[in-house]
Protein backbone atom coordinates (compact mmCIF):
# COMPACT_ATOMS: atom_id res chain seq x y z
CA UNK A 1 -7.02 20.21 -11.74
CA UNK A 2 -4.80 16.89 -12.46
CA UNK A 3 -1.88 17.35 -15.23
CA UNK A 4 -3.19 15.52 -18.29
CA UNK A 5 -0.59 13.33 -17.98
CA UNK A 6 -2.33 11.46 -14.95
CA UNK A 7 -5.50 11.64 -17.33
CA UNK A 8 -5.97 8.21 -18.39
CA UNK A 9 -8.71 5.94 -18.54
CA UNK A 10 -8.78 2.26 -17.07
CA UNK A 11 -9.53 0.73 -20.98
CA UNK A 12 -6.25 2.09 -21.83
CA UNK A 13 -4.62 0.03 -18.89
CA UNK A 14 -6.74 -3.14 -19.00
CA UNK A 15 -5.49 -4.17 -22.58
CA UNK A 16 -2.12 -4.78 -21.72
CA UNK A 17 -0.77 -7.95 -20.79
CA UNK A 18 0.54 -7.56 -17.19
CA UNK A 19 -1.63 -8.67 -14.44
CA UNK A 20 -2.38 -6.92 -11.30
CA UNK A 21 -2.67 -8.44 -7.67
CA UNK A 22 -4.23 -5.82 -5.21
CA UNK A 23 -2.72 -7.14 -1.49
CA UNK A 24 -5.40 -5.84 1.51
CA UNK A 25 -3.95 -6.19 4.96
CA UNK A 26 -7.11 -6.33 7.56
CA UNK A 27 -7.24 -6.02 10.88
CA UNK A 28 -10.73 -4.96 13.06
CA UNK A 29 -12.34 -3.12 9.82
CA UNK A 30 -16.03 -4.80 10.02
CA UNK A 31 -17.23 -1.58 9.43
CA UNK A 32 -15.07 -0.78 6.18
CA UNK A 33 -13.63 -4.19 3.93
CA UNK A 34 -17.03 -5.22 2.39
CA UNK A 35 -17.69 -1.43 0.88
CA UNK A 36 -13.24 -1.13 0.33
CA UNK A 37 -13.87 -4.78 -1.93
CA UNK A 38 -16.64 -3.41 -3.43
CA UNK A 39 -14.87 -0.39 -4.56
CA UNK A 40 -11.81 -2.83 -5.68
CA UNK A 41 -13.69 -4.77 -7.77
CA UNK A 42 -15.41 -1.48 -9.12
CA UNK A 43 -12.27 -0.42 -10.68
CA UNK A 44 -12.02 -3.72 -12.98
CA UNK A 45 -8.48 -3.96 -12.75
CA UNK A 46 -7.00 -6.56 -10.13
CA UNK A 47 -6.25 -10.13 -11.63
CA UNK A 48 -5.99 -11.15 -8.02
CA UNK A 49 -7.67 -9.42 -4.60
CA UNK A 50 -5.88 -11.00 -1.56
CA UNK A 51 -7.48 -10.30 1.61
CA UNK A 52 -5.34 -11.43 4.42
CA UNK A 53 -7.17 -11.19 7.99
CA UNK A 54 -4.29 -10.46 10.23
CA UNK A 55 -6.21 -12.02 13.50
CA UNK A 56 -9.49 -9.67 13.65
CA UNK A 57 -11.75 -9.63 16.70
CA UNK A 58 -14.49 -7.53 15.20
CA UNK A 59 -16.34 -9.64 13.36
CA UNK A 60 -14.55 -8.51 10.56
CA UNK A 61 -13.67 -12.36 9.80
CA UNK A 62 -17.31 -13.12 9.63
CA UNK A 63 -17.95 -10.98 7.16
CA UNK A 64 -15.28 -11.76 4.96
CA UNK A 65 -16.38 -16.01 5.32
CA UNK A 66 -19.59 -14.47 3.81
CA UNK A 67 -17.75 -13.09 1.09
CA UNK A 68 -15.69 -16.33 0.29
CA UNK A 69 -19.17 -17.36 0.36
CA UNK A 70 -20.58 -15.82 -3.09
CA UNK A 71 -17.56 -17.08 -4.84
CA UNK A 72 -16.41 -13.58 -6.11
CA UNK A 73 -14.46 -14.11 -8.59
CA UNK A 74 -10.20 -13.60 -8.63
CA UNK A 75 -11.10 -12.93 -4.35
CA UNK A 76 -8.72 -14.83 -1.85
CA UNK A 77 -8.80 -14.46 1.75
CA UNK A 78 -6.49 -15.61 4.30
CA UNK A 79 -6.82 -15.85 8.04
CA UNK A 80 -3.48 -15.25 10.28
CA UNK A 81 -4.66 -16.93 13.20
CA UNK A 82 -3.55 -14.14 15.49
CA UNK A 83 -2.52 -10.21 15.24
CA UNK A 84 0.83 -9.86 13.59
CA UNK A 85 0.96 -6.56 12.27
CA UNK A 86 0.48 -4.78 8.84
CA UNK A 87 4.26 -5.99 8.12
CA UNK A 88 3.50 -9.71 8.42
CA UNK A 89 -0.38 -9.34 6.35
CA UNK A 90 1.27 -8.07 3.42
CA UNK A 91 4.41 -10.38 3.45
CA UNK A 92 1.76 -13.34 3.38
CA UNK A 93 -0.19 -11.38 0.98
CA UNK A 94 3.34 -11.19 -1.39
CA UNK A 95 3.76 -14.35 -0.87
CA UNK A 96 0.50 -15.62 -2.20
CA UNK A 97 0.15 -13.27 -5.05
CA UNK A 98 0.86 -14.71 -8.88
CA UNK A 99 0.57 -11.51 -10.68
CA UNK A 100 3.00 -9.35 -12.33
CA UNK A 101 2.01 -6.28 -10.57
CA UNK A 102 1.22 -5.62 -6.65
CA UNK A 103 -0.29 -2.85 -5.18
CA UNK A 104 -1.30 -2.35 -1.49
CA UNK A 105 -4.74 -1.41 -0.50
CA UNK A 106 -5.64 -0.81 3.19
CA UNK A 107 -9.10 -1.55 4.58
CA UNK A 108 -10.36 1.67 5.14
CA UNK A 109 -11.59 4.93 3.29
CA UNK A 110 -8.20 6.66 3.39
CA UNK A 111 -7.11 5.66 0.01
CA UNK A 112 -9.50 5.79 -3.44
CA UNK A 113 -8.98 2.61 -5.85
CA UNK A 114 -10.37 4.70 -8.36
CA UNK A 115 -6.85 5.95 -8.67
CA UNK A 116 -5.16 2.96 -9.76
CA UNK A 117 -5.06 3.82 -13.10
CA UNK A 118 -3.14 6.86 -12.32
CA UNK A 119 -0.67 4.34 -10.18
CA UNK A 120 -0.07 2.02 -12.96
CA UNK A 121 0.46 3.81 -16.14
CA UNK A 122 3.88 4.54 -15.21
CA UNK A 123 4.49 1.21 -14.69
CA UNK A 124 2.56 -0.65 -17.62
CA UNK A 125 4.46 1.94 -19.43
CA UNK A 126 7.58 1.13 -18.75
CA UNK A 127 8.82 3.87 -17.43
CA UNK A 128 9.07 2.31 -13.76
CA UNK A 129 9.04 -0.83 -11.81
CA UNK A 130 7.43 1.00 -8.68
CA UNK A 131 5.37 3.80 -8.14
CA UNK A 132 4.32 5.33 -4.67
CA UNK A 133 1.07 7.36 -5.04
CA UNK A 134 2.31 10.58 -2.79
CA UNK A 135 -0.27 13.13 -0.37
CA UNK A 136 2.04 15.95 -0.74
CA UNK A 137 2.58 16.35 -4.51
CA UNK A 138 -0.98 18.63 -4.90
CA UNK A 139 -4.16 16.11 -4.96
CA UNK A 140 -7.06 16.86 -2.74
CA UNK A 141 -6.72 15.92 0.95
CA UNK A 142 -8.26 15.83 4.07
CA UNK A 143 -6.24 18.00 6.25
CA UNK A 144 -4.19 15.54 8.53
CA UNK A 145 -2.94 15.78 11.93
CA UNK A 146 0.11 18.00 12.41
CA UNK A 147 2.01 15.83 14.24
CA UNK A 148 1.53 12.80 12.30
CA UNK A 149 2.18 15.72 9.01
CA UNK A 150 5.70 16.23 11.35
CA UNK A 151 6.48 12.25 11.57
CA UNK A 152 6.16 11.60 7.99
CA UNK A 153 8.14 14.65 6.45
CA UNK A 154 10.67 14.19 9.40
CA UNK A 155 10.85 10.56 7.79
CA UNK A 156 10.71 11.17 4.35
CA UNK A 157 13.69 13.47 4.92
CA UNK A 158 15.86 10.88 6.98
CA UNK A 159 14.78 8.30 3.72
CA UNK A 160 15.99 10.84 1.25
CA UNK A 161 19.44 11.75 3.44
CA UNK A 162 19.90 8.20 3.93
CA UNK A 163 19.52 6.93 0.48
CA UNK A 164 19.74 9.56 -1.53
CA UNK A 165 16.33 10.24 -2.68
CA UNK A 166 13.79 13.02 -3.30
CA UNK A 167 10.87 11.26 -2.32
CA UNK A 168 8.04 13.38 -0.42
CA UNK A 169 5.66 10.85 0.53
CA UNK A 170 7.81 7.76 2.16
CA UNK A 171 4.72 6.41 4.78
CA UNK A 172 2.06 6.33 2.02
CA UNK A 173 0.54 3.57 1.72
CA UNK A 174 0.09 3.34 -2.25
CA UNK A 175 3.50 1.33 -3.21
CA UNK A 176 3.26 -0.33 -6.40
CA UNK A 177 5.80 -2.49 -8.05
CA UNK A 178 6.47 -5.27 -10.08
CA UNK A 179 6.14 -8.49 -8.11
CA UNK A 180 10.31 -9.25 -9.58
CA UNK A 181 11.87 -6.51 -7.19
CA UNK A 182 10.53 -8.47 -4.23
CA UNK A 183 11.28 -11.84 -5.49
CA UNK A 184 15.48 -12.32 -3.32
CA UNK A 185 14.37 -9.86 -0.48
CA UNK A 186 13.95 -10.41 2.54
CA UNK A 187 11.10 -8.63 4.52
CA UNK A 188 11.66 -8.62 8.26
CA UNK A 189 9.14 -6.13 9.63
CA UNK A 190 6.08 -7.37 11.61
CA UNK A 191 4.08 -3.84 11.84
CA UNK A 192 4.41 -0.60 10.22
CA UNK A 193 7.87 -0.60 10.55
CA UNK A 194 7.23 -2.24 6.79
CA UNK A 195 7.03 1.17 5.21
CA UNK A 196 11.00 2.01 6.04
CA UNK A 197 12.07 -1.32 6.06
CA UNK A 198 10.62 -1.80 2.05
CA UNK A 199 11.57 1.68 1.19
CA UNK A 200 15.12 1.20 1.91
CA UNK A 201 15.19 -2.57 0.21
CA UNK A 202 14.13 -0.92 -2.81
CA UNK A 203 16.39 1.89 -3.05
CA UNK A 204 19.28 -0.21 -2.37
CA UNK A 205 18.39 -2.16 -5.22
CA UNK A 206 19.62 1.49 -7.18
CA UNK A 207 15.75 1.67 -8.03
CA UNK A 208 15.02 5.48 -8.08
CA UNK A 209 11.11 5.26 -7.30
CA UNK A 210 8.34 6.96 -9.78
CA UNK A 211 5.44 9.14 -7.18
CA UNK A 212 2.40 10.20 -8.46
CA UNK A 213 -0.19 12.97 -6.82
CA UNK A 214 -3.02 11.14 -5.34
CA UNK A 215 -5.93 12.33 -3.12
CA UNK A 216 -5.99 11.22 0.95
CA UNK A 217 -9.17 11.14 3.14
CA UNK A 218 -7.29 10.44 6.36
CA UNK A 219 -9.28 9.35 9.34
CA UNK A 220 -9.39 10.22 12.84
CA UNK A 221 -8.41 8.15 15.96
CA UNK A 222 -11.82 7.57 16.90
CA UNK A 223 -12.47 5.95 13.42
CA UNK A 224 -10.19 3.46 13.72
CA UNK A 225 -7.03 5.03 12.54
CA UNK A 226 -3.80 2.59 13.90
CA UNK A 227 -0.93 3.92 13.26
CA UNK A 228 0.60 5.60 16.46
CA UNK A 229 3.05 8.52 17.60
CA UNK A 230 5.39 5.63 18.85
CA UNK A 231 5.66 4.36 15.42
CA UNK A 232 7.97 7.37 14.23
CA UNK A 233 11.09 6.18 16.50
CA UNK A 234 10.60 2.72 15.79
CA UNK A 235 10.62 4.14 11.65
CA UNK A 236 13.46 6.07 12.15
CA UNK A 237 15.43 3.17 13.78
CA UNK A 238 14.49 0.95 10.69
CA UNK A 239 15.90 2.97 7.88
CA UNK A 240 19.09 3.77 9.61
CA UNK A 241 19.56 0.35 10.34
CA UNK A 242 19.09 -1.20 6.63
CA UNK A 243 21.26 1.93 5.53
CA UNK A 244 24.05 -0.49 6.31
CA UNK A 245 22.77 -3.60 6.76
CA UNK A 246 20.70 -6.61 4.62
């Protein structure tokens, strides 16, 4: 059962005055973005849904045309002509974005909008100006692969070491922050090598980040799942390296 802390109610968040831009990197997820947008707009939150296409061969583009299509309201899509990785999506998709508040979104089933309220209150409350929704702190979950289990708490620990943190969830992909602690840096990671690279950027800012528990359906490598053991080193590499550099 979730502490009533994390109990709160989307009403309670939608009558404050900060605006929320939800960022969704894409790349071959014909199968998934429609139903993920669907469940996006569901939640009645986002000010601004940026799509960016990072060069799909799936058909995934058509379908997203179809959406720009109906004219769904606060929905922008943009097309990176070829595959850049997640890293360059969501630094277009930062780049794009007006609103006070951004949260990433991937295009698949893994993560549950639904929990955005649970995200933001910390934030909207003013007790932090980022938030990482973490697998690890006791929501439900999909038991994961050991060895990608191994990468990410191998990780987490070299983040914490390195920078003098207690996170336990550095690879999720639920970061939320206000759109200001972005605003001077400098992004230079291309693929997933974004998770480190951000992590350390805002920790070196002195920022001690807020997690939350938050539930994970992770999907297997036959559904599509990207990420890849060869990923880890390339992680690893990335947070010692902005340890001591901009």
């Amino acid at each position: 059962m979730m502490h009533p802390a994390f109990q709160v109610k989307k009403e309670d968040l939608a009558a404050t005055d900060l605006t929320l831009a939800v960022i969704v990197p894409c790349y071959n997820e014909a199968e998934n973005i429609a139903e993920v947008l669907r469940r996006v707009q569901a939640v009645e939150l986002a000010d601004e849904i940026i799509v960016v296409d990072d060069g799909s061969t799936d058909g995934s583009r058509n379908i997203l045309h179809e959406l720009q299509e109906q004219d769904i309201p606060n929905l922008r899509i943009i097309y990176h002509e070829e595959n850049k990785g997640k890293g360059a999506a969501l630094v277009t998709g930062f780049a794009a974005a007006e609103s006070d508040i951004i949260l990433i979104q991937d295009a698949d089933f893994e993560y549950d909008p639904r929990e955005y309220p649970i995200l933001l209150k910390p934030i909207y409350e003013g007790i932090t100006p980022v938030v990482y929704g973490s697998r690890f702190l006791g929501g439900p979950r999909k038991a994961m692969n050991f060895w990608n289990m191994v990468a990410n708490k191998l990780l987490t620990l070299a983040t914490n070491v390195l920078y003098n943190a207690i996170l336990s969830d550095m690879e999720t992909c639920y970061k939320v922050f206000r759109r200001e602690l972005i605003e001077d840096v400098i992004i230079h990671a291309r693929g997933f090598d974004f998770e480190p690279e951000f992590t350390a950027k805002i920790l070196k800012q002195g920022v001690r980040i807020y997690e939350v528990p938050i539930s994970y359906n992770g999907r297997e490598w036959d559904e599509g799942k990207k990420i890849k053991w060869t990923d880890a080193p390339i992680a690893l590499w990335t947070l010692v390296k902005y340890r001591f550099v901009d």
